[in-house]
Protein backbone atom coordinates (compact mmCIF):
# COMPACT_ATOMS: atom_id res chain seq x y z
CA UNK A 1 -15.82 -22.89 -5.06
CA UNK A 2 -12.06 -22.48 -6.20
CA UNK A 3 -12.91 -23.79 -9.61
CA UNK A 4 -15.96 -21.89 -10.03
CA UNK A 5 -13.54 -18.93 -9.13
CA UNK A 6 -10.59 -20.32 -11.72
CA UNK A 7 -13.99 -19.87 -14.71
CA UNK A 8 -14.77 -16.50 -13.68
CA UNK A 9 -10.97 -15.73 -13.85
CA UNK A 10 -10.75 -16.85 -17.21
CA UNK A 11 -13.97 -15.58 -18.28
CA UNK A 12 -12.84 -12.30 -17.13
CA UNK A 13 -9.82 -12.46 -18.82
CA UNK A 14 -10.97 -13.68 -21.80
CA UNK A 15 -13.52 -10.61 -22.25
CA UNK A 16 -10.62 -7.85 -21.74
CA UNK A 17 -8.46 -9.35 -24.37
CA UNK A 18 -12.15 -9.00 -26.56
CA UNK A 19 -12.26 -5.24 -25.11
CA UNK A 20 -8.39 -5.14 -25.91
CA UNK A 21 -9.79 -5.05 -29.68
CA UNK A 22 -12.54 -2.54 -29.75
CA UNK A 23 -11.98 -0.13 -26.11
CA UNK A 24 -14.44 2.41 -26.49
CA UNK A 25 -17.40 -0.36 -27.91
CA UNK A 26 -16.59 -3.40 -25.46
CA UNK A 27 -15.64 -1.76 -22.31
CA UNK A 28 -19.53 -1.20 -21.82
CA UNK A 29 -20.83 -4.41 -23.41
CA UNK A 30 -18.52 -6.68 -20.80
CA UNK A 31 -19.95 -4.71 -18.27
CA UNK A 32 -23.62 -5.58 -18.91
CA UNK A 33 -22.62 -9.10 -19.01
CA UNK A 34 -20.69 -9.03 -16.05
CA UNK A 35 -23.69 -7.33 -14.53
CA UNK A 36 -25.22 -11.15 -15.04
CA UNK A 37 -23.58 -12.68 -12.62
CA UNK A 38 -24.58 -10.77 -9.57
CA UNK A 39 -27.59 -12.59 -9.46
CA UNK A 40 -28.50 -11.43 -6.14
CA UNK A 41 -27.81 -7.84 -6.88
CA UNK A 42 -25.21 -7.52 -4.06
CA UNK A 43 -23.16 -5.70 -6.32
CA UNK A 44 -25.88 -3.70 -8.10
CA UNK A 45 -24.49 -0.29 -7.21
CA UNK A 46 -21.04 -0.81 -7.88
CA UNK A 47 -22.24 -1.59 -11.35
CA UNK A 48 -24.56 1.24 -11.29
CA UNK A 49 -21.44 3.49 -10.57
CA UNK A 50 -19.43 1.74 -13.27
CA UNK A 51 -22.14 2.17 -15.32
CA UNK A 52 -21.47 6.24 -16.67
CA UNK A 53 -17.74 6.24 -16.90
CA UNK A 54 -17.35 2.98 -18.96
CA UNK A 55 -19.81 4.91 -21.41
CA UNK A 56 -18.00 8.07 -21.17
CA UNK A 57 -14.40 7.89 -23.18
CA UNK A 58 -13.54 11.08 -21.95
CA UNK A 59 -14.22 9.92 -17.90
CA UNK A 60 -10.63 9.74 -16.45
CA UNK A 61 -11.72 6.21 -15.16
CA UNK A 62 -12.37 5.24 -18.71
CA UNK A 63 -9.53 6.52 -19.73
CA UNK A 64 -7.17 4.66 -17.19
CA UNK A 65 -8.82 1.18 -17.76
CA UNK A 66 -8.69 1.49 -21.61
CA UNK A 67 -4.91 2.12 -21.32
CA UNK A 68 -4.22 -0.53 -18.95
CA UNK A 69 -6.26 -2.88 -21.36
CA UNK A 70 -4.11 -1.72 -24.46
CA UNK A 71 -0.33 -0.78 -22.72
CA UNK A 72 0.40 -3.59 -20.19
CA UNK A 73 2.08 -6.37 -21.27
CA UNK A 74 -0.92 -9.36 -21.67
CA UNK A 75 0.82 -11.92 -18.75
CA UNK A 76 0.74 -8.72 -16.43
CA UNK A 77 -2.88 -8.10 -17.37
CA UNK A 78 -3.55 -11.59 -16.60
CA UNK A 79 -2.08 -11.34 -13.05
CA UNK A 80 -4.11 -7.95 -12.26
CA UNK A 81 -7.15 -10.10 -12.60
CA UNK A 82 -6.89 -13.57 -11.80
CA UNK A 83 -4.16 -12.70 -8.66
CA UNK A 84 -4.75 -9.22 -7.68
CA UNK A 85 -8.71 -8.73 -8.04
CA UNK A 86 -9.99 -12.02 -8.22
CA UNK A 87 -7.82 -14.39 -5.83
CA UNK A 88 -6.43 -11.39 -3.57
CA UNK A 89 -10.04 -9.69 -3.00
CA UNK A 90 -12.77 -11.53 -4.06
CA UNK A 91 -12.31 -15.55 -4.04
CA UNK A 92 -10.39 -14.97 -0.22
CA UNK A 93 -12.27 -12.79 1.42
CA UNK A 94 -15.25 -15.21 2.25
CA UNK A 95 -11.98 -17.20 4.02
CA UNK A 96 -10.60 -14.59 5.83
CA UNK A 97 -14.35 -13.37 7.10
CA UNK A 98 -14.66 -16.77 8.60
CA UNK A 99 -11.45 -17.25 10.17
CA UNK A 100 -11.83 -13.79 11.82
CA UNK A 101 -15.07 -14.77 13.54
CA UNK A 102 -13.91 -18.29 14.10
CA UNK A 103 -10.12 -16.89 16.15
CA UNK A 104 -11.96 -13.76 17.26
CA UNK A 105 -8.95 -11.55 15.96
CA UNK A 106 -8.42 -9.91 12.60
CA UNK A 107 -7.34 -11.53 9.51
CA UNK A 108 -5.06 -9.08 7.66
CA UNK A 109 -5.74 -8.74 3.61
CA UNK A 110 -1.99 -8.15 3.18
CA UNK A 111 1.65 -8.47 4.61
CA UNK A 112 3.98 -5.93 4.54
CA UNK A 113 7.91 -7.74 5.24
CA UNK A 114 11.34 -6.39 4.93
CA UNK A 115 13.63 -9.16 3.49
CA UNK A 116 16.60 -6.82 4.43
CA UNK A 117 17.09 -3.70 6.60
CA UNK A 118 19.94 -2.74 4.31
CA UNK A 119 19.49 -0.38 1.42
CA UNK A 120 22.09 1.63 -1.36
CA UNK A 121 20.70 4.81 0.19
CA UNK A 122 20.16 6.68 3.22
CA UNK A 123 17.40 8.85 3.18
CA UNK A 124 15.64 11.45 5.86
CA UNK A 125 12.81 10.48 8.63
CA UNK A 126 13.40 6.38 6.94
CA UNK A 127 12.30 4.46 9.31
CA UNK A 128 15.10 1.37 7.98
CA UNK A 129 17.87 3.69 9.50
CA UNK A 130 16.49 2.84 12.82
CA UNK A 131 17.40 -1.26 12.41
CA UNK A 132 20.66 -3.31 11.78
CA UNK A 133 21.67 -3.73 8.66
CA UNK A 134 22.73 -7.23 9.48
CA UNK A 135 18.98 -8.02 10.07
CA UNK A 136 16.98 -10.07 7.31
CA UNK A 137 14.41 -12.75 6.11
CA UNK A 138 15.95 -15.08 4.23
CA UNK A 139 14.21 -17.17 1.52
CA UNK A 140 12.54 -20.27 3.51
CA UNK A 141 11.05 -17.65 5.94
CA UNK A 142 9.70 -15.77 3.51
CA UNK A 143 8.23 -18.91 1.85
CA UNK A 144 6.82 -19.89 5.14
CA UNK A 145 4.99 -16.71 5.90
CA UNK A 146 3.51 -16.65 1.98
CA UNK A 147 2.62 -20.60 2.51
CA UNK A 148 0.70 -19.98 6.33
CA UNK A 149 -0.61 -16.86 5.15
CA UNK A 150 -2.13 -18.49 2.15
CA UNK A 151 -3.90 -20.82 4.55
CA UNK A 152 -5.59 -17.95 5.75
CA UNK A 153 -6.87 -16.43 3.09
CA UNK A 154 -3.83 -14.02 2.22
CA UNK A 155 -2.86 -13.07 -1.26
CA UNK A 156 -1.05 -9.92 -0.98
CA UNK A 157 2.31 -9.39 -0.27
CA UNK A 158 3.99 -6.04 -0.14
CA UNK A 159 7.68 -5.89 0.38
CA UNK A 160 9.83 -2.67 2.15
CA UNK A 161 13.19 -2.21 3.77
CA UNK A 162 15.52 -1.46 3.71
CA UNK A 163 15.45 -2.10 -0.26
CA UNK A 164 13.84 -4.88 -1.40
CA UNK A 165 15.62 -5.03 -4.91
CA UNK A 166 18.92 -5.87 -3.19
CA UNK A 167 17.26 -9.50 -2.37
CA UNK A 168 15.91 -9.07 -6.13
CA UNK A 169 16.87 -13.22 -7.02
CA UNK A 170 14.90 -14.49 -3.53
CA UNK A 171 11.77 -12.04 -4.28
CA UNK A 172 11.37 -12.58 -7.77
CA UNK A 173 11.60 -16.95 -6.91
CA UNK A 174 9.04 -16.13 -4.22
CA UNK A 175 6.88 -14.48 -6.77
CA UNK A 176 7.13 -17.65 -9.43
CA UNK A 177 6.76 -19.97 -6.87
CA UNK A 178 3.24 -18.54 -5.62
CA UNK A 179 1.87 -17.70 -9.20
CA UNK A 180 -1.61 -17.32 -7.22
CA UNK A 181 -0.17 -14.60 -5.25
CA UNK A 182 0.23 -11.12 -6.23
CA UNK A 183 3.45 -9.40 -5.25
CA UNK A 184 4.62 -5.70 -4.82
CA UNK A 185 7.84 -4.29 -3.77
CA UNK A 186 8.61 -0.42 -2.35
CA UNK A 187 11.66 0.29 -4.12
CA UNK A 188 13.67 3.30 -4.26
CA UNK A 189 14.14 1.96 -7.96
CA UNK A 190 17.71 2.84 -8.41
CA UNK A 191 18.33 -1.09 -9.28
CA UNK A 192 15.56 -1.42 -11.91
CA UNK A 193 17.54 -2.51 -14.88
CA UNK A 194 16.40 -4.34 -18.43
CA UNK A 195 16.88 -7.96 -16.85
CA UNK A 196 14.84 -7.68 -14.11
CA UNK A 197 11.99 -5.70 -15.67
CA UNK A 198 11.78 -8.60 -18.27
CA UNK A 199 11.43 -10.47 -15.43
CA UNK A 200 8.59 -8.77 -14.00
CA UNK A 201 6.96 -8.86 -17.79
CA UNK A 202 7.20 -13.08 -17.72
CA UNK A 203 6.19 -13.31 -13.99
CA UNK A 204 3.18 -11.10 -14.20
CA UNK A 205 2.65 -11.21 -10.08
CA UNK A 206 5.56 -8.74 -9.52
CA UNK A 207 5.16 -4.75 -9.80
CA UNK A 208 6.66 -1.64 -8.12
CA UNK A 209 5.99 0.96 -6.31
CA UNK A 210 8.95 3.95 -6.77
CA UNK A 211 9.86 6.12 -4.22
CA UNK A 212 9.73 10.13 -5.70
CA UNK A 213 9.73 13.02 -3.04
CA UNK A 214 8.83 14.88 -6.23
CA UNK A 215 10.47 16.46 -9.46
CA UNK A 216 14.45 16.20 -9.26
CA UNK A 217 15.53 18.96 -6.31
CA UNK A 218 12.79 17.75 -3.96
CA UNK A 219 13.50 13.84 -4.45
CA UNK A 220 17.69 14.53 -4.33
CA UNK A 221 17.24 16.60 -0.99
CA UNK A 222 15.76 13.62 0.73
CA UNK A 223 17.35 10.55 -1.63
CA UNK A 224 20.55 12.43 -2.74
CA UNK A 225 22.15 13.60 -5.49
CA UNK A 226 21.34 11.70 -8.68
CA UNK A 227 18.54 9.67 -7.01
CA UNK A 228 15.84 11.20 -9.08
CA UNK A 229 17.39 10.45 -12.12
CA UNK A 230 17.55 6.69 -11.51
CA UNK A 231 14.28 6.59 -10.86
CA UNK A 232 12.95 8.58 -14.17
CA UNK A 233 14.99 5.34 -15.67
CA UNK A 234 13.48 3.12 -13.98
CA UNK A 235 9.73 4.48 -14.55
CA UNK A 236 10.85 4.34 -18.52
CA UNK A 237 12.30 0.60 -18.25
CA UNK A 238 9.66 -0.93 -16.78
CA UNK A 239 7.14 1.02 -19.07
CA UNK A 240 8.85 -0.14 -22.32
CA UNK A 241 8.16 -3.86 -20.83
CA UNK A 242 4.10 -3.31 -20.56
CA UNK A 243 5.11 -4.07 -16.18
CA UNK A 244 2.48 -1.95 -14.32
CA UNK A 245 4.15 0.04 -11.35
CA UNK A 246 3.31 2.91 -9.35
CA UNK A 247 4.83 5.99 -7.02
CA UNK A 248 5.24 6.46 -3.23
CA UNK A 249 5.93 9.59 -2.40
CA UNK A 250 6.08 11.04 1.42
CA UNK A 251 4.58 14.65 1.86
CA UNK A 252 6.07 16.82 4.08
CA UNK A 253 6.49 20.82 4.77
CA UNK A 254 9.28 21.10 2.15
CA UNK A 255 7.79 19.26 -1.15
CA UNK A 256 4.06 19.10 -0.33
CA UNK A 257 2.87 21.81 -2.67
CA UNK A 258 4.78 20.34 -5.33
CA UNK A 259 3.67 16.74 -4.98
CA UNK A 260 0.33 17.61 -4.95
CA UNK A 261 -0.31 19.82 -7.92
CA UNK A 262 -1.42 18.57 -11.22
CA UNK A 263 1.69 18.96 -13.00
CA UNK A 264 3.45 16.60 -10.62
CA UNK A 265 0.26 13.84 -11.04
CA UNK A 266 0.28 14.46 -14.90
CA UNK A 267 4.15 13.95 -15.02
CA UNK A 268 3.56 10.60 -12.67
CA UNK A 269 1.21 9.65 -15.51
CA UNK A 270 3.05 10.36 -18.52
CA UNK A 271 5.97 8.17 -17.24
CA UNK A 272 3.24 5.17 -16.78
CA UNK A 273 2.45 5.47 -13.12
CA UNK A 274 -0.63 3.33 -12.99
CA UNK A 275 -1.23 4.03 -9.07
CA UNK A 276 0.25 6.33 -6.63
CA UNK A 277 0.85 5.95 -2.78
CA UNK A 278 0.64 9.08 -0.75
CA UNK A 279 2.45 9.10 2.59
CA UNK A 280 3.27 11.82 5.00
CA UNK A 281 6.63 11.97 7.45
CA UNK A 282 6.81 10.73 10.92
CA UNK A 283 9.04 11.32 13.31
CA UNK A 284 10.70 8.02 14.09
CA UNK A 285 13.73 7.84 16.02
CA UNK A 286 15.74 9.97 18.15
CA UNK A 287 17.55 11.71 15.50
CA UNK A 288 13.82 12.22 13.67
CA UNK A 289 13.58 16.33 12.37
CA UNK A 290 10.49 17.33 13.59
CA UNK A 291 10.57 20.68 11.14
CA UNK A 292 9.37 18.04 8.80
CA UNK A 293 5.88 17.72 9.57
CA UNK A 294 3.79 18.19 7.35
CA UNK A 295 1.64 21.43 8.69
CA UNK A 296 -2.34 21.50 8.94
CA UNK A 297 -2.96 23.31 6.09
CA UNK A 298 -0.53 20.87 4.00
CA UNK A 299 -2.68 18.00 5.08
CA UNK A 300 -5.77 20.11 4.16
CA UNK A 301 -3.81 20.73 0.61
CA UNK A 302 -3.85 17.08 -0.04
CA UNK A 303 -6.95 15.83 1.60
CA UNK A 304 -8.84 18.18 -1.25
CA UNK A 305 -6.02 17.82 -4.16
CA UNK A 306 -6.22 13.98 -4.18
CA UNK A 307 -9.77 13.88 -4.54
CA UNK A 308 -9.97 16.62 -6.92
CA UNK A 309 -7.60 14.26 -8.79
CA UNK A 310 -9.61 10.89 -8.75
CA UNK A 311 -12.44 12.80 -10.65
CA UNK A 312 -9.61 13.92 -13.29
CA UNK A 313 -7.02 12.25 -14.01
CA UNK A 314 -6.62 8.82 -15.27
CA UNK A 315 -4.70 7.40 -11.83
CA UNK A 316 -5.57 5.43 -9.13
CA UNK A 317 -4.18 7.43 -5.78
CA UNK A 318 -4.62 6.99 -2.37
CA UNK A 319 -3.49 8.92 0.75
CA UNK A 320 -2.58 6.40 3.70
CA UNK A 321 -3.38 9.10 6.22
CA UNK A 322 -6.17 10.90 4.61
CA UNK A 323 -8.07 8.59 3.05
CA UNK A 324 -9.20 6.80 6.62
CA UNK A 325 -12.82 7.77 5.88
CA UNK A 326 -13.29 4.91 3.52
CA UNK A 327 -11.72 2.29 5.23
CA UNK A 328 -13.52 2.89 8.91
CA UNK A 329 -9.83 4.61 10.35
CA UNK A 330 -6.87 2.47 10.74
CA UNK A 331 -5.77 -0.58 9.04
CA UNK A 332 -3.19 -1.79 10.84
CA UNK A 333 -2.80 -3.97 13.49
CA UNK A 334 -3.83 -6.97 11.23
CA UNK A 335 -7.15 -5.12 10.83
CA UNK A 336 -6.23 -4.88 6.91
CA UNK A 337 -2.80 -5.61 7.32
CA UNK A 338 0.54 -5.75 9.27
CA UNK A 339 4.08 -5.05 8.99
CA UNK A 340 7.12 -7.95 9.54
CA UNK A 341 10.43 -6.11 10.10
CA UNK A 342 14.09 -7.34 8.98
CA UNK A 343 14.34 -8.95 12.43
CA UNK A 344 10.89 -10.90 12.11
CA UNK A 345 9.18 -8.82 14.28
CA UNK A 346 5.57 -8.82 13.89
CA UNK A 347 4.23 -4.89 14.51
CA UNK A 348 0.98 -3.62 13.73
CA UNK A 349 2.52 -1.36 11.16
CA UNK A 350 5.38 0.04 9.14
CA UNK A 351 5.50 3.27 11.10
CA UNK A 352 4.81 1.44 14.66
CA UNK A 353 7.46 -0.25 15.93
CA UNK A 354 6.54 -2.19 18.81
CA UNK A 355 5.83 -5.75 19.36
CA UNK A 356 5.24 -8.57 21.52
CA UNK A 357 5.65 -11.25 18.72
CA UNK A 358 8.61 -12.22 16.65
CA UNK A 359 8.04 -14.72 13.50
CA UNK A 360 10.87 -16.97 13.52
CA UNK A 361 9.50 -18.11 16.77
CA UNK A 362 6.17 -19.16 16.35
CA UNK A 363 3.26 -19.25 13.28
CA UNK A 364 1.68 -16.20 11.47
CA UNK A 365 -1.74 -17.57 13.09
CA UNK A 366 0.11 -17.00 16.63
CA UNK A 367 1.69 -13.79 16.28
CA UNK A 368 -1.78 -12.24 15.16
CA UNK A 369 -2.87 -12.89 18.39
CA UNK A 370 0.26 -11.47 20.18
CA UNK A 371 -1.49 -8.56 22.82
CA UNK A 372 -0.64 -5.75 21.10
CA UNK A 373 -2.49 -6.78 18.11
CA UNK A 374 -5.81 -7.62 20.50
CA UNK A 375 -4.94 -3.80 21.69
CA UNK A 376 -5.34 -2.84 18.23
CA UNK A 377 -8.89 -5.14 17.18
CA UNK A 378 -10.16 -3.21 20.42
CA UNK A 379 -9.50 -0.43 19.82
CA UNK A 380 -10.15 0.49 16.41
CA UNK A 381 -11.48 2.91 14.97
CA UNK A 382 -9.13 5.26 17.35
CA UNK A 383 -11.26 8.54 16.61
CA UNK A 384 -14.59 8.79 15.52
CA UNK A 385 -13.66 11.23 13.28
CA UNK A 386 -12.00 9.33 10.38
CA UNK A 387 -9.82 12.28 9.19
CA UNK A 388 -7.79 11.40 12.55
CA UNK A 389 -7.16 7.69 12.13
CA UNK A 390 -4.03 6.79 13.46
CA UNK A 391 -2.75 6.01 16.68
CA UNK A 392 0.64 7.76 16.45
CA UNK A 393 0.19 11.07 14.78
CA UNK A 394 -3.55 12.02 15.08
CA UNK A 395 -4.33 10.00 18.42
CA UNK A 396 -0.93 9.50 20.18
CA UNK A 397 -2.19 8.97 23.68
CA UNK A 398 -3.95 5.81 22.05
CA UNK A 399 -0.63 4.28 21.35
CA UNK A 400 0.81 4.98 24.39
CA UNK A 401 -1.62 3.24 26.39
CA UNK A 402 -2.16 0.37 23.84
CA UNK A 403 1.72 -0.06 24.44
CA UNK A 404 2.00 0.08 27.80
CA UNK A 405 -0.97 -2.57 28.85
CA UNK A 406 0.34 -4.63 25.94
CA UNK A 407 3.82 -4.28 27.64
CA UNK A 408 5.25 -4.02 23.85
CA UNK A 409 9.17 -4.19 23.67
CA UNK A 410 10.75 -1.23 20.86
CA UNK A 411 11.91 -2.80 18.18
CA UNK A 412 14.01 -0.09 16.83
CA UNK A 413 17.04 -1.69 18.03
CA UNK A 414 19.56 0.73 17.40
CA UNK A 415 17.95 3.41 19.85
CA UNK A 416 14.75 1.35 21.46
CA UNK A 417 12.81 5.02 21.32
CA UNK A 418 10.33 4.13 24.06
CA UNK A 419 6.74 5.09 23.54
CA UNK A 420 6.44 7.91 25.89
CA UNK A 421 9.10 9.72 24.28
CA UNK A 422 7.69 9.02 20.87
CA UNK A 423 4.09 9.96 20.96
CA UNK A 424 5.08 13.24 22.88
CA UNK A 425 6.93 14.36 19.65
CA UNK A 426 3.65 14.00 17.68
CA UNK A 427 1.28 15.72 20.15
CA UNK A 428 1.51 19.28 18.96
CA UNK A 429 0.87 18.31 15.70
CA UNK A 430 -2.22 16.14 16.60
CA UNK A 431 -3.47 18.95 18.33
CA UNK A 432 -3.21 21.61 15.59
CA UNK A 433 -4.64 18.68 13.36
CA UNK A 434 -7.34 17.80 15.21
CA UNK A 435 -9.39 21.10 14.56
CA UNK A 436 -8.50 21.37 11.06
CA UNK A 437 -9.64 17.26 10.81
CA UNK A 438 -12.65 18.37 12.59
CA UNK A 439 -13.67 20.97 10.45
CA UNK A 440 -13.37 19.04 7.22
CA UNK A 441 -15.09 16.19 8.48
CA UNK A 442 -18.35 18.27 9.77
CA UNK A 443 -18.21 19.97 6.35
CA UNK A 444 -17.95 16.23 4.76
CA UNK A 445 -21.05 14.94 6.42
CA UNK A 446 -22.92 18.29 5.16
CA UNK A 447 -22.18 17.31 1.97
């Protein structure tokens, strides 16, 4: 099975480099003869949705895989499709199906991990603030995760912090080392520089997502002064090497409008954002600024702006909180994947700090399993409405309770915010969520 996966790889690869020389011709012909394979037609209406915008050169879906094809350096292209869509998503995913029936628990499609809790900046309602800076994974750990999680059918790893780029050697060894694997790194991009984008070029596994809180007085008020500009740099740097990268920005009630209109998306684009990460602010921590939020109607701004957007512009975006509709609600908890803090914690996700299961004491199988993570498999989907996925902002009675019988320890060891405290800072705003949520999602299933 692997090798019959290693021909399609190259197959694939093969045909883009023949689309590389003729876009607007090939694009549809590799199609068709990709359509060949699905013998059984289990794919048949994927390829029947492909099938107008690879014809249409103006379609914005056209029009972000011909630049891809022609802009990114060829090793990088390589990567995107053996690594990221073949290995990472199609060749594992029988594995992991098995495995999850076989242990009776989730098998995540990704780790998140923070190789360091330290970072070069100091930014508002960052949830690294709330660890020791002391705290990190060094390089055999790291390696051990990537090895067990490979094992179980794992592929993707995402890296956050503190800032990644500060253990820039140990990442970028990781990423050679497990050339199957397909690596990317939240970065607040401020130590991008030429070395380490060539880097990224002859890897091909390694690519970016840059933090941006929006044009340059938005990003500085969260990042500080001069933090925008860095990152501008950065964007052109890695660019000028053909390395695809991406944005993360965080909504909230003082850049929201601004993030989401076109001419931020559009600017995102022209600097060679290939993707773009949407999250909004949560309150984590005791010294968390609840005037923050993000308000109903903000959330109803980008719930209809980013899907205006994927039928215009030539980007791939996603909104972590809005976009639970098409992933069934939640994804944490090692349903889709789960989040390894500086300490080796195992929590279900980046924004849940809780555990019962610490890494450097027993095997990624293991801490899957740890109760917390059972809380989650049993829970999920936390709402029926998928508009209201999580457990912390939209349902934060379900975290409290999952918590509790779980008898999770904080793991925010500076302040060890218990979870009472926590989810009662996020129930106003669940409630004036919940009939906005409820609205859009009657009017969805109208539609």
């Amino acid at each position: 099975m692997a090798m019959a996966w290693n021909l399609l790889s190259r197959f694939a690869m093969k045909k883009i480099m023949y689309i590389r020389e003729d876009p607007s011709k090939r694009l549809p012909e590799v199609i068709e003869w990709t359509r060949r394979f699905d013998l059984t037609g289990r794919y048949a209406k994927v390829f029947d949705m492909l099938d107008p915008f690879v014809k249409d050169e103006q379609n914005n879906w056209n029009r972000m895989a011909r630049s891809l094809i022609s802009e990114l350096d060829p090793i990088c292209l390589d990567k995107l499709v053996t690594n990221l869509a073949v290995n990472s998503f199609l060749a594992s995913a029988p594995k992991r199906e098995r495995l999850t029936k076989r242990e009776s628990h989730n098998i995540p499609w990704a780790i998140l991990m923070d190789p360091t809790a330290s970072c070069n900046l100091r930014c508002i309602g960052c949830w690294a603030s709330e660890y020791r800076k002391t705290d990190g994974l060094d390089e055999a750990l790291l390696d051990r995760i990537i090895r067990e999680g490979k094992e179980l059918g794992i592929y993707m790893y995402i890296y956050s912090g503190g800032e990644p780029l500060l253990r820039k050697g140990d990442i970028l060894r990781l990423a050679e080392r497990h050339q199957d694997c397909y690596f990317l790194a939240f970065s607040n991009g401020t130590l991008v520089d030429e070395r380490f984008a060539e880097e990224c070029r002859r890897l091909g596994n390694f690519t970016l997502a840059l933090s941006v809180e929006g044009f340059e007085a938005e990003t500085d008020l969260r990042r500080g002064k001069g933090t925008y500009r860095k990152v501008i740099d950065a964007m052109d740097i890695l660019k000028s090497h053909g390395v695809p990268f991406g944005f993360s920005t965080c909504y909230h009630r003082y850049n929201t409008e601004v993030v989401g209109s076109s001419d931020y998306v559009d600017f995102m684009v022209e600097k060679g954002c290939r993707f773009g990460w949407y999250f909004t602010y949560i309150p984590l921590g005791h010294d968390a600024d609840l005037t923050f939020l993000a308000t109903p109607d903000q959330r109803e701004y980008m719930y209809r702006k980013v899907r205006e957007y994927r039928n215009s512009k030539p980007i791939f975006l996603l909104d972590f909180w809005n976009d639970g509709e098409y992933v069934n609600g939640c994804i944490a908890g090692g349903r889709n994947y789960l989040h390894i803090n500086a300490a080796g914690d195992v929590e279900p996700c980046a924004f849940i700090h809780y555990s019962t299961a610490n890494i450097k004491e027993m095997s990624l199988l293991d801490t899957i399993k740890q109760p917390l993570f059972m809380e989650y498999a049993a829970g999920q989907p936390f709402n029926e409405n998928h508009l209201r996925p999580c457990p912390l902002l939209d349902n934060p009675e379900k975290l409290r309770d999952m918590v509790l019988r779980s008898k999770a320890k904080s793991t925010q060891l500076l302040d060890e915010e218990d979870v009472v405290s926590l989810t009662a800072k996020c129930e106003d705003a669940s409630i004036a969520w919940a009939a906005r949520a409820d609205k859009l999602w009657n009017e969805r299933k109208h539609k």
